[in-house]
PDB file of N, CA and C in Angstrom:
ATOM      1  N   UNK A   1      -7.181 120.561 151.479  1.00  0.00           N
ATOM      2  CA  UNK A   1      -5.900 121.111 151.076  1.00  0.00           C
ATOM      3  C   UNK A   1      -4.838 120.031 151.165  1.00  0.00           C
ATOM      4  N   UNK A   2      -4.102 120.004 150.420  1.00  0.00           N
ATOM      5  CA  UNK A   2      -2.977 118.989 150.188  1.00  0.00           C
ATOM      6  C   UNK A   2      -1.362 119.244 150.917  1.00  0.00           C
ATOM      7  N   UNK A   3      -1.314 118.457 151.551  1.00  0.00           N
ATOM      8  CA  UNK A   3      -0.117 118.261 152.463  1.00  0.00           C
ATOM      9  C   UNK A   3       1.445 118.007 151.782  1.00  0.00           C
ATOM     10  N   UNK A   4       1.240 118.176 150.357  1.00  0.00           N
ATOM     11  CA  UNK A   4       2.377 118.246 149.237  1.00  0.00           C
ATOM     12  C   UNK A   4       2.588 119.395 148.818  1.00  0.00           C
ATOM     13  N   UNK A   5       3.843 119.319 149.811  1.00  0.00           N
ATOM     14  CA  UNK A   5       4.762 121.321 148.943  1.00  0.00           C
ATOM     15  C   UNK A   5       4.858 121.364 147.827  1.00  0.00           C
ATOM     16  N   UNK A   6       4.616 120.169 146.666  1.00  0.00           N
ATOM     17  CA  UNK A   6       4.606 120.457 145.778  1.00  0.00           C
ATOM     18  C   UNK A   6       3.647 120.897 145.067  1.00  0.00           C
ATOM     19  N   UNK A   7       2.025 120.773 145.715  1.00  0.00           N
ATOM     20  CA  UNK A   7       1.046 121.502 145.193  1.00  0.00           C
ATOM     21  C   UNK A   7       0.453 122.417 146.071  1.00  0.00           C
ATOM     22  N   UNK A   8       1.282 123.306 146.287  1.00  0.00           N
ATOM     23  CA  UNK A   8       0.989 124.020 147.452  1.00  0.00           C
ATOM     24  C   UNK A   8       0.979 125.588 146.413  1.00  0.00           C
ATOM     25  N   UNK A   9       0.604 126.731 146.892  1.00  0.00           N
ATOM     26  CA  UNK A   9       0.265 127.706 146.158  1.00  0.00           C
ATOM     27  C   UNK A   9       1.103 128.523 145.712  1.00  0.00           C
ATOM     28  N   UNK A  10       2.233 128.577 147.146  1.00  0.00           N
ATOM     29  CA  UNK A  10       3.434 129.740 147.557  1.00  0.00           C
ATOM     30  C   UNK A  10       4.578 128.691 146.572  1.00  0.00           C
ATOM     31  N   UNK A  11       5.239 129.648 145.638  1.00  0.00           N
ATOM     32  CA  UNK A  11       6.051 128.503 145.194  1.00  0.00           C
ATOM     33  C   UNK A  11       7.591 129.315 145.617  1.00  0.00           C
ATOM     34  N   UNK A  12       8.342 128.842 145.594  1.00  0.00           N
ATOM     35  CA  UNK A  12       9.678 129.392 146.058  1.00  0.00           C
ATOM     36  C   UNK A  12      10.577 130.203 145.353  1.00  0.00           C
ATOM     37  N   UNK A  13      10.494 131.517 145.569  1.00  0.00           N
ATOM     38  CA  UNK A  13      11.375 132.438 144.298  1.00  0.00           C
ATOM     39  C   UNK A  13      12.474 132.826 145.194  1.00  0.00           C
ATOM     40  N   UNK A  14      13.272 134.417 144.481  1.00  0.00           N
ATOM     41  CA  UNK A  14      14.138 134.403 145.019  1.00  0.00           C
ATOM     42  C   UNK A  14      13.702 135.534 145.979  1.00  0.00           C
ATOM     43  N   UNK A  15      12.507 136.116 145.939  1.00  0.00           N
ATOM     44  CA  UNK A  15      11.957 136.629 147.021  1.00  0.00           C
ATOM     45  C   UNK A  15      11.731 135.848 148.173  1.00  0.00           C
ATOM     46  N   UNK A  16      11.114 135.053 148.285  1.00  0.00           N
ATOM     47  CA  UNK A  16      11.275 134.072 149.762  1.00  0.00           C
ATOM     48  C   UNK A  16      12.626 134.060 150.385  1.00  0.00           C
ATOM     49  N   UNK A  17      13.699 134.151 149.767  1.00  0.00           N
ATOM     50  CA  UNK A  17      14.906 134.124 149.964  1.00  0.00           C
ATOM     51  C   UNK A  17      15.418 134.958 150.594  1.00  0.00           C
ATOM     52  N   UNK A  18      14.913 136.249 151.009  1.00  0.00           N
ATOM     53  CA  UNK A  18      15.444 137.638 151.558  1.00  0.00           C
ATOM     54  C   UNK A  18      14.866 137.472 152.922  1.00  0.00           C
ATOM     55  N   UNK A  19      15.737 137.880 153.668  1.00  0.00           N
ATOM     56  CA  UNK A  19      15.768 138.190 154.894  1.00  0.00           C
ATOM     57  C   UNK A  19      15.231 139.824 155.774  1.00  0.00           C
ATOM     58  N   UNK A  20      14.349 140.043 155.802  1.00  0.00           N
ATOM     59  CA  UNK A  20      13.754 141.083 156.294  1.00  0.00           C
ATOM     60  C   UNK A  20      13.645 141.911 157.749  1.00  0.00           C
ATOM     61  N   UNK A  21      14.405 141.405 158.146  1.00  0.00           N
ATOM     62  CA  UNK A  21      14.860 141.554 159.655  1.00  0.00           C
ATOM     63  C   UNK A  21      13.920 141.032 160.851  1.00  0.00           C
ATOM     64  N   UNK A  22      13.358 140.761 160.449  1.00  0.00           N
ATOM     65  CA  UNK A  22      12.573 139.732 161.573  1.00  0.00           C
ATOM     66  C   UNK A  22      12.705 138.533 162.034  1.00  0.00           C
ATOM     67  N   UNK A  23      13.640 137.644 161.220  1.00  0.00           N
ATOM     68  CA  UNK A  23      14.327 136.434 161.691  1.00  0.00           C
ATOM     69  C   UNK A  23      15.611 136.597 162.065  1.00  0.00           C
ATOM     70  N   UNK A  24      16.515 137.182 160.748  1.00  0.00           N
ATOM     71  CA  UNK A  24      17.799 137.622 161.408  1.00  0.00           C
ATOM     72  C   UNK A  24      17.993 139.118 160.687  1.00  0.00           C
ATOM     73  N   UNK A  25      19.082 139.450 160.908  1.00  0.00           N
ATOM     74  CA  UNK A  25      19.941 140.909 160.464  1.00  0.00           C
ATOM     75  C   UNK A  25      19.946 141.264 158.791  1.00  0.00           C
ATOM     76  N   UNK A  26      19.831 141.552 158.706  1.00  0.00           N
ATOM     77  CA  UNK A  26      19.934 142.306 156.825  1.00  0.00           C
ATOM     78  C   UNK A  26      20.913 142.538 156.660  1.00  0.00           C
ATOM     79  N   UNK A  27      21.575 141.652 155.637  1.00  0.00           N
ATOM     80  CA  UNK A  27      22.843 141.929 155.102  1.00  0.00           C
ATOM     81  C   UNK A  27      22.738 142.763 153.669  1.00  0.00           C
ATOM     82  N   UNK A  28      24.243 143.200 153.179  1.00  0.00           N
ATOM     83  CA  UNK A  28      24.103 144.569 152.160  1.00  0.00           C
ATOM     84  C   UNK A  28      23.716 143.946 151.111  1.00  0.00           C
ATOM     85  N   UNK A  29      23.676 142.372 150.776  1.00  0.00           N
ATOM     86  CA  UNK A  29      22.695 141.340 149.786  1.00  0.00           C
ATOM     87  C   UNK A  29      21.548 141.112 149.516  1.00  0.00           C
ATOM     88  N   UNK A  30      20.874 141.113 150.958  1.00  0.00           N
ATOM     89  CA  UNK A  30      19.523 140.954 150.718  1.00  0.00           C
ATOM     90  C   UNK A  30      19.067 142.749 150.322  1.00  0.00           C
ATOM     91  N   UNK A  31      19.884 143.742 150.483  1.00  0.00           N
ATOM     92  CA  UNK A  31      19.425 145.087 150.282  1.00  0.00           C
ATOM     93  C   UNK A  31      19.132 145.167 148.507  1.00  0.00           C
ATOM     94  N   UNK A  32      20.311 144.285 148.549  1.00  0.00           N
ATOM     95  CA  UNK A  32      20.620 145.044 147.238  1.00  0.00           C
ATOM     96  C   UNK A  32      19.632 144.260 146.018  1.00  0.00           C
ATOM     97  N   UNK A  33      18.971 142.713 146.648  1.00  0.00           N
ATOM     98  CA  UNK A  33      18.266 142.072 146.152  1.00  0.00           C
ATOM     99  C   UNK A  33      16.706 142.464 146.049  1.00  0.00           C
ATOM    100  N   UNK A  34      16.744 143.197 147.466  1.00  0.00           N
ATOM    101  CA  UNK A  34      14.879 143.576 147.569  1.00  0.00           C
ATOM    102  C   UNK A  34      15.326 144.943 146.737  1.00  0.00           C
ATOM    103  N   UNK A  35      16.165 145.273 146.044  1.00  0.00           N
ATOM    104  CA  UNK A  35      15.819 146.572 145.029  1.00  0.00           C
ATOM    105  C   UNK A  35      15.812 146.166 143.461  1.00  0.00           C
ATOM    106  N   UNK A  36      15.724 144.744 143.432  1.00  0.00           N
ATOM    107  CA  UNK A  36      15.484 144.086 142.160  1.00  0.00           C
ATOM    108  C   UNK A  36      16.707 144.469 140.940  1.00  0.00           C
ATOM    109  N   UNK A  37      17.909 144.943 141.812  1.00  0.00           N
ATOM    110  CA  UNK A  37      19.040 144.814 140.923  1.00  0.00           C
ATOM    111  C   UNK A  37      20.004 143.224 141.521  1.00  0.00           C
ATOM    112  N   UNK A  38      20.958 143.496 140.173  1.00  0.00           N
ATOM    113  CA  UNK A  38      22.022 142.261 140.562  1.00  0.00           C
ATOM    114  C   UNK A  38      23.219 142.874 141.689  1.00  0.00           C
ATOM    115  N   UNK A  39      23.410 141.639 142.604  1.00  0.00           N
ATOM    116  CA  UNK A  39      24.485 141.683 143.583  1.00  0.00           C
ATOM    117  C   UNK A  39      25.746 142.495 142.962  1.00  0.00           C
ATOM    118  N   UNK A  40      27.039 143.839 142.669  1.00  0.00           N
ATOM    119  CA  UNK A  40      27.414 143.881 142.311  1.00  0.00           C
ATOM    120  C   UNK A  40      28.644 144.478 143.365  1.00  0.00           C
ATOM    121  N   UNK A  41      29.599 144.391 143.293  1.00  0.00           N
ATOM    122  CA  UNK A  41      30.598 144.983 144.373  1.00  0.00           C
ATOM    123  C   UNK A  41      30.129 146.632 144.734  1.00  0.00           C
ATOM    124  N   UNK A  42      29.742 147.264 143.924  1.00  0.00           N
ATOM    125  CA  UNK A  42      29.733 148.485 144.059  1.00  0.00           C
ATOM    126  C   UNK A  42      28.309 148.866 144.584  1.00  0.00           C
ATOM    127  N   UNK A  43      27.212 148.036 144.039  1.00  0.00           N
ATOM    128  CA  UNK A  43      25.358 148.319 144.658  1.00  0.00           C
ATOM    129  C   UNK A  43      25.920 147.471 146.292  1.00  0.00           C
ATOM    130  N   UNK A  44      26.620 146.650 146.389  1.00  0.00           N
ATOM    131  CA  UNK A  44      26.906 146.048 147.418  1.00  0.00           C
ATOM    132  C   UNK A  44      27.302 147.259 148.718  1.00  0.00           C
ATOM    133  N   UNK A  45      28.614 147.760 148.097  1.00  0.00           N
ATOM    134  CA  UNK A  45      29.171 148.490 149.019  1.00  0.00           C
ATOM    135  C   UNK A  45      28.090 149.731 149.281  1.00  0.00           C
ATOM    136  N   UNK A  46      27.360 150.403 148.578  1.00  0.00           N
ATOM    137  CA  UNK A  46      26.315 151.295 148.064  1.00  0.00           C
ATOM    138  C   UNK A  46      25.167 150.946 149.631  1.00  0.00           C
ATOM    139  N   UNK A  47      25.195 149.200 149.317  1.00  0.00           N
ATOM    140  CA  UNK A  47      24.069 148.764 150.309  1.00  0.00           C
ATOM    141  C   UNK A  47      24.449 149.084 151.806  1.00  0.00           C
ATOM    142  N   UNK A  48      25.984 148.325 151.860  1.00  0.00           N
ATOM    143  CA  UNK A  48      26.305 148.490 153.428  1.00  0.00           C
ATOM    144  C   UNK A  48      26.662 149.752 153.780  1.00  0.00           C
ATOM    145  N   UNK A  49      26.493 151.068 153.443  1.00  0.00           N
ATOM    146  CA  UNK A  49      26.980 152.317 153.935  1.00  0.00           C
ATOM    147  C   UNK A  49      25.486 152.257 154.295  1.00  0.00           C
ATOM    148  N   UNK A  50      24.276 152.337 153.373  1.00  0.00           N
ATOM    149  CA  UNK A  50      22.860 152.707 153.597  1.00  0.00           C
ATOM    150  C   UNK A  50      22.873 151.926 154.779  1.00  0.00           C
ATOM    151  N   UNK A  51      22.883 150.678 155.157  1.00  0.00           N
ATOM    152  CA  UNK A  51      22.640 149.461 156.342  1.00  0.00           C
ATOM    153  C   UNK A  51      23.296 150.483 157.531  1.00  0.00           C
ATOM    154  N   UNK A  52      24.434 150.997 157.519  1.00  0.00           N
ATOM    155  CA  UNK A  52      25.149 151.637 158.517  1.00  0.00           C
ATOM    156  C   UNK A  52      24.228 153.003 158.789  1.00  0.00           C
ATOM    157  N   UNK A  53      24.075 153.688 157.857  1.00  0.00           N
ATOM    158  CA  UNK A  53      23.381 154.878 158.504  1.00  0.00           C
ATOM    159  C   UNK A  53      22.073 155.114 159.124  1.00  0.00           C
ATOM    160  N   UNK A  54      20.707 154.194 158.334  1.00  0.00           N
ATOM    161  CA  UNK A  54      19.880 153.587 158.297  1.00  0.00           C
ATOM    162  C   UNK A  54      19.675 152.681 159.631  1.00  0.00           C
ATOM    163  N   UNK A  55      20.690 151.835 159.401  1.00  0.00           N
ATOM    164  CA  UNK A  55      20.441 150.145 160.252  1.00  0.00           C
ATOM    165  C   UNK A  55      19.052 149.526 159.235  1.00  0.00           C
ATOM    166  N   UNK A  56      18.828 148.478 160.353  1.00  0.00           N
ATOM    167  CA  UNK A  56      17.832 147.296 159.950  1.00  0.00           C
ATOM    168  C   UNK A  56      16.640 148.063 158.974  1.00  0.00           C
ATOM    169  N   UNK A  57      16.169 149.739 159.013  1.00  0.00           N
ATOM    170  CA  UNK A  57      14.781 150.569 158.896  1.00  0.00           C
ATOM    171  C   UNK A  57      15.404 150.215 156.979  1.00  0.00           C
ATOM    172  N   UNK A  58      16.888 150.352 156.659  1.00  0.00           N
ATOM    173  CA  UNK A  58      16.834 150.801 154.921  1.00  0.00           C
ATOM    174  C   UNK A  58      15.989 149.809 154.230  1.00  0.00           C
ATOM    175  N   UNK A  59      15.867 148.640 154.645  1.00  0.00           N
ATOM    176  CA  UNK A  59      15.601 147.593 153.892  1.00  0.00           C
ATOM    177  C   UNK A  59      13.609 147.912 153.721  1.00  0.00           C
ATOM    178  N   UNK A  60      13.105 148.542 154.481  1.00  0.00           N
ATOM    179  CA  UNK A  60      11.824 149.080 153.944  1.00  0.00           C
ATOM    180  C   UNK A  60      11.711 149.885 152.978  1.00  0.00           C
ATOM    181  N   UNK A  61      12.587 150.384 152.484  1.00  0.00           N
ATOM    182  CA  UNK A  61      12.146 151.562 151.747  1.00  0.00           C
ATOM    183  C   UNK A  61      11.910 150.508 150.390  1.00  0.00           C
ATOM    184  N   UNK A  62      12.070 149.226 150.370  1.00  0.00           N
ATOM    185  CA  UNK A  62      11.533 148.090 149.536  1.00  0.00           C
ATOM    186  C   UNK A  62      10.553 147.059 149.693  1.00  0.00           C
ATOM    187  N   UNK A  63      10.840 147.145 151.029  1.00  0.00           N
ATOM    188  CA  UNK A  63       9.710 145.762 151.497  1.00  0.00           C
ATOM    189  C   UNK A  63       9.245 146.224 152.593  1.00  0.00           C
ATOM    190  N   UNK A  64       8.050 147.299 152.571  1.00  0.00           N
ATOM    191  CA  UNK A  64       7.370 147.733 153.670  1.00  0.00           C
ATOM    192  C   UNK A  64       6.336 146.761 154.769  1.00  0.00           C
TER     193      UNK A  64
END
């Protein structure tokens, strides 16, 4: 196996990019990203009420 990230298998999307609560906290961005819509003020605000009632658990109902 080759020691070059560049031929490595996992390639870097914008899924790698989300934060799942196991490193740090879930913000109403990464919510609104693991539901495969665009960041928008309103899916935003949409996200952080769910984050508040929910907490860290909303972000499964995408990425179990």
């Amino acid at each position: 196996m080759s020691d070059d990230p560049e031929k490595t298998w996992a390639f870097k999307t914008a899924d790698s990019t989300l934060h799942t609560g196991s490193e740090h906290s879930v913000d109403p961005e990464d919510l609104v990203m693991a539901s495969g819509q665009d960041c928008t003020p309103e899916l935003i605000e949409k996200a952080r009420k769910a984050l508040e009632e929910h907490g860290p658990a909303a972000v499964e109902r995408f990425l179990p």
